[in-house]
N, C-alpha and C. Protein backbone atom coordinates (compact mmCIF):
# COMPACT_ATOMS: atom_id res chain seq x y z
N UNK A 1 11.29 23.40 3.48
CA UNK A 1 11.18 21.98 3.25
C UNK A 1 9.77 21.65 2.78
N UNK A 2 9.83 20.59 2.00
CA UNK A 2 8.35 20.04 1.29
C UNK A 2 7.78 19.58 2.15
N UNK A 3 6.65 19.08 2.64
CA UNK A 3 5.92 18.24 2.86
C UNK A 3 5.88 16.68 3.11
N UNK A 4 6.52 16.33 2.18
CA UNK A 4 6.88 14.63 2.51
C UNK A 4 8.12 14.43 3.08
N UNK A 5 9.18 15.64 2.73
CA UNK A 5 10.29 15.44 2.96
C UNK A 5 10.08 15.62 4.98
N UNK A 6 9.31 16.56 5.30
CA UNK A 6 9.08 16.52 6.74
C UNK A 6 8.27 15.43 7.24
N UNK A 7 7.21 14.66 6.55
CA UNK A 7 6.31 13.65 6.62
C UNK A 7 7.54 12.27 6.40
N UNK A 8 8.52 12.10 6.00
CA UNK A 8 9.83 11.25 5.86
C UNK A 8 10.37 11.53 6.92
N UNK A 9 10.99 12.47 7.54
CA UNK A 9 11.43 12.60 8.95
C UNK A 9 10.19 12.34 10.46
N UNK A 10 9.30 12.50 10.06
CA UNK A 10 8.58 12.08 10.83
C UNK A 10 8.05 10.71 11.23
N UNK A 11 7.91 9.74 9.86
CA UNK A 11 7.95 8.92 9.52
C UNK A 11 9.08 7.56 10.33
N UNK A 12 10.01 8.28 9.69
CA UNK A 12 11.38 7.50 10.51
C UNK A 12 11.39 7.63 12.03
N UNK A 13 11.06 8.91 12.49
CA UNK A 13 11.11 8.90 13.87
C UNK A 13 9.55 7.75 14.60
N UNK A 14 9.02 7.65 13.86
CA UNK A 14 7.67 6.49 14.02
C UNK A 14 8.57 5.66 14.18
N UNK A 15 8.62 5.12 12.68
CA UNK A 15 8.90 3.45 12.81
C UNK A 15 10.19 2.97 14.26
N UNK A 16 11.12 4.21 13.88
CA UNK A 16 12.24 3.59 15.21
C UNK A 16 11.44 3.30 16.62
N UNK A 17 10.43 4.64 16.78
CA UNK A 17 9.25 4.35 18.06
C UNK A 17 9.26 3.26 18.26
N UNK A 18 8.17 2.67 17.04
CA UNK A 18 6.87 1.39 17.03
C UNK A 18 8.28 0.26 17.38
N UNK A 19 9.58 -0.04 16.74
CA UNK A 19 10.33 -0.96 16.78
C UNK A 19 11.11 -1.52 17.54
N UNK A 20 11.34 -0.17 18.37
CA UNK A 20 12.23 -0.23 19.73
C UNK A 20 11.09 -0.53 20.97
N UNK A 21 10.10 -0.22 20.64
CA UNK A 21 8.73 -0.16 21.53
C UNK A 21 8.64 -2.08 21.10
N UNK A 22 9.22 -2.71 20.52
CA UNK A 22 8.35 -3.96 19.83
C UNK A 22 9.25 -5.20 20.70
N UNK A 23 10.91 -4.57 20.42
CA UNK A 23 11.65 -4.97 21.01
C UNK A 23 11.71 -4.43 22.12
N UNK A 24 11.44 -3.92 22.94
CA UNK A 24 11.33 -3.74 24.47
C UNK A 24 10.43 -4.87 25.22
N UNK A 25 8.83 -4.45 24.20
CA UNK A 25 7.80 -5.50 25.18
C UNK A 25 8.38 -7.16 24.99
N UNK A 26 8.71 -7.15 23.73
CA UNK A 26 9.36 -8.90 23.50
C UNK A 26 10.70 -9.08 24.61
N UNK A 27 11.67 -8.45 24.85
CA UNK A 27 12.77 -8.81 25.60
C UNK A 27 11.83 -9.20 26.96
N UNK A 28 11.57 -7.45 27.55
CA UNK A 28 11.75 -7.07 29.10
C UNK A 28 9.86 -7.36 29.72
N UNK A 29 9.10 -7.13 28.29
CA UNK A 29 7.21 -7.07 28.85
C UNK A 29 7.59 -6.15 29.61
N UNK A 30 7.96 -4.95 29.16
CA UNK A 30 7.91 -3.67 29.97
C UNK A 30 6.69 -2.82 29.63
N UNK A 31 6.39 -1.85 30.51
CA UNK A 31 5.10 -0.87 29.78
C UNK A 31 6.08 0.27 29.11
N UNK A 32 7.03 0.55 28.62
CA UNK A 32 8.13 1.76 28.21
C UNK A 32 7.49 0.79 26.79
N UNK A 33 7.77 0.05 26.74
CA UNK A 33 7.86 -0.32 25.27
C UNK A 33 5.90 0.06 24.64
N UNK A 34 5.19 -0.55 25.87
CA UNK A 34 3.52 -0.12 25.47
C UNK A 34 3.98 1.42 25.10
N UNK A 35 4.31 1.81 25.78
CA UNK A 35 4.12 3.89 25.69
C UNK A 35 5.15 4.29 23.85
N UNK A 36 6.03 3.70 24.01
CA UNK A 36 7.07 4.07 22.82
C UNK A 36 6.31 3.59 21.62
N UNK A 37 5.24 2.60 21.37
CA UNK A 37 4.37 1.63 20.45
C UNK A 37 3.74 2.86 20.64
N UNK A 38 3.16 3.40 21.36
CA UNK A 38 1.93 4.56 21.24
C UNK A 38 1.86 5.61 20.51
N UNK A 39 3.88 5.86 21.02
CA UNK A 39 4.23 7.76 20.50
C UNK A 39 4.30 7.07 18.73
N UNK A 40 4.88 6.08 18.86
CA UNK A 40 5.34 5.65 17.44
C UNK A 40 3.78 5.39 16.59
N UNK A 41 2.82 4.73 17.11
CA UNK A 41 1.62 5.10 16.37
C UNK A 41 1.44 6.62 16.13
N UNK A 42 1.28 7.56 16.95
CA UNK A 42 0.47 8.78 17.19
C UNK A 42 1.75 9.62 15.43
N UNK A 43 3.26 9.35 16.08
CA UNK A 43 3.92 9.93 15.10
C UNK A 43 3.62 9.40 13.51
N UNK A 44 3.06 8.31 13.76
CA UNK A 44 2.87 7.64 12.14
C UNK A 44 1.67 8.27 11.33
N UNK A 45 0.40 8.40 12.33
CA UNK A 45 -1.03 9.13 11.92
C UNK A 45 -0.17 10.66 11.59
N UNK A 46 0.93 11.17 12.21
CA UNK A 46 0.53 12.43 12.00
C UNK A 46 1.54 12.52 10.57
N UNK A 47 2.28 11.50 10.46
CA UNK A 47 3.50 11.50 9.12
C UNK A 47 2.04 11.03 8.01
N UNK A 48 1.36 10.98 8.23
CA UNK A 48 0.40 10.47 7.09
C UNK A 48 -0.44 11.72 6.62
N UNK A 49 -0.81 12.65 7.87
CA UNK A 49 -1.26 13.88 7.72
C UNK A 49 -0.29 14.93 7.04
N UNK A 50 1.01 14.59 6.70
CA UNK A 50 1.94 15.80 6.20
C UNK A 50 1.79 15.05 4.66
N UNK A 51 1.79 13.60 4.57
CA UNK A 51 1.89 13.06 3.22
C UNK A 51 2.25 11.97 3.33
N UNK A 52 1.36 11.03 2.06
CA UNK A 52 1.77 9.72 2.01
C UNK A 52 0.75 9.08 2.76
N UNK A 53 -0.47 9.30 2.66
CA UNK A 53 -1.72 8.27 3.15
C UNK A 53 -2.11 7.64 1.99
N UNK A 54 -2.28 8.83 0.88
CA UNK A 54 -2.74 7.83 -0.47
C UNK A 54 -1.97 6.52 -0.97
N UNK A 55 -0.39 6.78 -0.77
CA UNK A 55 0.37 5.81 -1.51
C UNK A 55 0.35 4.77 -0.35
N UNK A 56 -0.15 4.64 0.94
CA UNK A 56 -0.10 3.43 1.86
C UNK A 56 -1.42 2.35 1.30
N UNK A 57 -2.35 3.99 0.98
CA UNK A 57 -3.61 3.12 0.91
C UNK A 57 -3.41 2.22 -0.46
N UNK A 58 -2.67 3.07 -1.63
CA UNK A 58 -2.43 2.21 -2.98
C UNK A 58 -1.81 1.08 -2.93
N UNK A 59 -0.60 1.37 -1.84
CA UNK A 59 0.28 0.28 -1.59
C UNK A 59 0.04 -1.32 -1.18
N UNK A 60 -1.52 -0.85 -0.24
CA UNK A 60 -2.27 -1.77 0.41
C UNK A 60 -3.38 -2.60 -0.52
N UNK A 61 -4.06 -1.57 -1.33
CA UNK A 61 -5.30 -2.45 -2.44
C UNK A 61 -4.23 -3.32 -3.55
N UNK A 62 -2.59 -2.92 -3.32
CA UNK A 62 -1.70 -3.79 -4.51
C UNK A 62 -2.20 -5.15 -3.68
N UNK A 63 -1.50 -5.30 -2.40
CA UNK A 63 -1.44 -6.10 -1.47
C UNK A 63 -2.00 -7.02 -1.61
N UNK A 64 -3.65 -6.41 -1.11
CA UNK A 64 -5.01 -6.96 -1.18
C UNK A 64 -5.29 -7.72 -2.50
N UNK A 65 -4.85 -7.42 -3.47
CA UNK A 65 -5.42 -7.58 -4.92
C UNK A 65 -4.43 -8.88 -4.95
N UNK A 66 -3.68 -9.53 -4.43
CA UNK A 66 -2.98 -10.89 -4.62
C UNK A 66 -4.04 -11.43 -3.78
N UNK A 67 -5.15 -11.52 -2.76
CA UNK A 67 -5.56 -12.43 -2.65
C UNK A 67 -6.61 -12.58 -3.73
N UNK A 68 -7.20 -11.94 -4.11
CA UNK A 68 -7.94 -11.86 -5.03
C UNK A 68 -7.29 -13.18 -6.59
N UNK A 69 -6.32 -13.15 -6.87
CA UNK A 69 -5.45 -14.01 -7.70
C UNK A 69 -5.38 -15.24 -7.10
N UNK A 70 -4.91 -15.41 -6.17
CA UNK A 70 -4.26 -17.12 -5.79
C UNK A 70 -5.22 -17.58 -5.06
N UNK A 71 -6.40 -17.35 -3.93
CA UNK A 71 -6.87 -18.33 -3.18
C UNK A 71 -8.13 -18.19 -4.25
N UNK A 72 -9.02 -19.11 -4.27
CA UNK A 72 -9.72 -20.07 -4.95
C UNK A 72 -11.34 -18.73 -4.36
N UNK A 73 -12.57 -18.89 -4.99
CA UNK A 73 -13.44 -18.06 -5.04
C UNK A 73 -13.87 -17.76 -3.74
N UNK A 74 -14.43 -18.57 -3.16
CA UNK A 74 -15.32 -17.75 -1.74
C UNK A 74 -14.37 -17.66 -0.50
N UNK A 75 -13.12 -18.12 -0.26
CA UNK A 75 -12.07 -17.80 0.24
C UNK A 75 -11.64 -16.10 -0.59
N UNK A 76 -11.09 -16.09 -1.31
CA UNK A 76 -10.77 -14.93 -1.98
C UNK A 76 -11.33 -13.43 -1.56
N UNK A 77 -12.54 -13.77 -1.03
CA UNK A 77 -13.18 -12.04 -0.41
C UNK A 77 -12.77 -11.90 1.20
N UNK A 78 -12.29 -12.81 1.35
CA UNK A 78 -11.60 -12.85 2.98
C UNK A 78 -10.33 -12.42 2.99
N UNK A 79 -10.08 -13.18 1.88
CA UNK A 79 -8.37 -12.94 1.89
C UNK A 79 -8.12 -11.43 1.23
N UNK A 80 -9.00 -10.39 0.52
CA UNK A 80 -8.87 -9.35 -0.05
C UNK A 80 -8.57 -8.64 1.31
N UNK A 81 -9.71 -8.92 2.31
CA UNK A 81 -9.66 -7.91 3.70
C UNK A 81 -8.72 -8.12 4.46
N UNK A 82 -8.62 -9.49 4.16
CA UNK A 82 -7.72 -9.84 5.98
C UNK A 82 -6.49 -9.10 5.37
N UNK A 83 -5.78 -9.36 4.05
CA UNK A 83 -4.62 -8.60 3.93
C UNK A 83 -4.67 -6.98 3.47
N UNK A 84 -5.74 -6.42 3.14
CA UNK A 84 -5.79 -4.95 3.34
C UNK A 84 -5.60 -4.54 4.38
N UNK A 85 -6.75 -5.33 5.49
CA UNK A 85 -6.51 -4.76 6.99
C UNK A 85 -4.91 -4.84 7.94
N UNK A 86 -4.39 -5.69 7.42
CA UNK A 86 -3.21 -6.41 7.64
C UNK A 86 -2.02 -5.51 7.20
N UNK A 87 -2.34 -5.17 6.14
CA UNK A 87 -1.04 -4.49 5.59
C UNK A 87 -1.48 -2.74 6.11
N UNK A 88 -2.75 -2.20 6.27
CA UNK A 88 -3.02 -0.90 6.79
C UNK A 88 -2.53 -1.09 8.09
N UNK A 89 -2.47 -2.34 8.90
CA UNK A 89 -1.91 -2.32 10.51
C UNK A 89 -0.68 -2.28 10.49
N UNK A 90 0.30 -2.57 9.29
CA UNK A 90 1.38 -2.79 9.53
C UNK A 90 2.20 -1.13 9.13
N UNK A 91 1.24 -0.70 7.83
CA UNK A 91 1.72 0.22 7.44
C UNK A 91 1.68 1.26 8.66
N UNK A 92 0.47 1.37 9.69
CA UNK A 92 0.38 2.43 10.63
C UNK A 92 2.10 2.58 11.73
N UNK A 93 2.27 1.03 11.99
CA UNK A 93 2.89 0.94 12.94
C UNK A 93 4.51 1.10 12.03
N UNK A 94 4.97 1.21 10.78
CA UNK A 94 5.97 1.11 9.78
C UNK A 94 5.36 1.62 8.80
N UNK A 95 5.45 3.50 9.02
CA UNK A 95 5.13 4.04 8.41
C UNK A 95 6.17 4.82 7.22
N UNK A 96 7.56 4.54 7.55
CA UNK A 96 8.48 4.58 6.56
C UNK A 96 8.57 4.04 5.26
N UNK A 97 7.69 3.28 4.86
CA UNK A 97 7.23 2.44 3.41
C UNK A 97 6.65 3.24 2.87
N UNK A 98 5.56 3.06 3.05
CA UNK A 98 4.55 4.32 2.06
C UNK A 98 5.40 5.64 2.18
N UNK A 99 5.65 6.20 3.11
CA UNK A 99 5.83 7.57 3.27
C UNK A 99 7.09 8.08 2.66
N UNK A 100 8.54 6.52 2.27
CA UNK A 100 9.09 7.14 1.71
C UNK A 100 9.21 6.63 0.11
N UNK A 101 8.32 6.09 -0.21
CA UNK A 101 8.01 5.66 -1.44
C UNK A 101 7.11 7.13 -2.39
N UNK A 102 6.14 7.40 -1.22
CA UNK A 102 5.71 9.09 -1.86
C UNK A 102 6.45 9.94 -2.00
N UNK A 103 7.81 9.63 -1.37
CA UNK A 103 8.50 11.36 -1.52
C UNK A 103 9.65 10.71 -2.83
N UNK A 104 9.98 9.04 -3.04
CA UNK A 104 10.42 9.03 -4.08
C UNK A 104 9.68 9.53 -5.15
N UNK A 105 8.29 9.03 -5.41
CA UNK A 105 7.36 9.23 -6.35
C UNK A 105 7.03 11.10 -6.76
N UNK A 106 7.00 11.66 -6.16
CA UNK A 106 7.27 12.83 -6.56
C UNK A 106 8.51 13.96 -6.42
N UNK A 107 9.23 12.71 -6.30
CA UNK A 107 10.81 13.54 -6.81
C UNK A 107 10.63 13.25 -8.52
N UNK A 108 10.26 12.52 -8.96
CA UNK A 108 10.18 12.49 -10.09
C UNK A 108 8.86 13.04 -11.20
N UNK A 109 8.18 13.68 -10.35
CA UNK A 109 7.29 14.54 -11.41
C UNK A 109 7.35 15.77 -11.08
């Protein structure tokens, strides 16, 4: 097996983590759901280490680069970060985006 294709299975096993971990603390405010948010981070850093950090990070300066367009000038360098940082927090915790967008992207070269 390739690399992303194991970094895609790993990936998926994240995001279900981080989600079931999301919906746990929202229903019950249990700590199962803190711990399942954790494994599901730890599994996302390491789906990024098999492949697919670059295309989160590309995925993210796309992101970023709309604030840069619509909010007005000295607003605009806030809004570049807050949604880089924003979309790198989201990507960590829903790491199935980037990760399976890279293994589309080089199915085709």
């Amino acid at each position: 097996m390739n690399r992303l294709k194991i970094a895609q299975y790993i990936a998926l096993g994240a995001t279900a983590f981080s989600v079931i971990g999301v919906v746990l603390i929202g229903m019950f405010g249990s700590d199962v759901g803190a711990y399942l948010m954790a494994i599901g981070f730890i599994a996302g850093i390491v789906s990024y280490v098999f492949g697919g950090l670059g295309t989160a990070i590309k995925m993210a300066g796309g992101i970023a680069k709309w604030g840069w367009l619509v909010v007005p000038f000295p607003y605009d360098i806030m809004t570049f970060f807050l949604s880089f940082f924003t979309a790198i927090y989201v990507f960590i915790f829903i790491p199935i985006i980037p990760v399976r967008k890279a293994y589309k992207e080089s199915m085709y070269y």
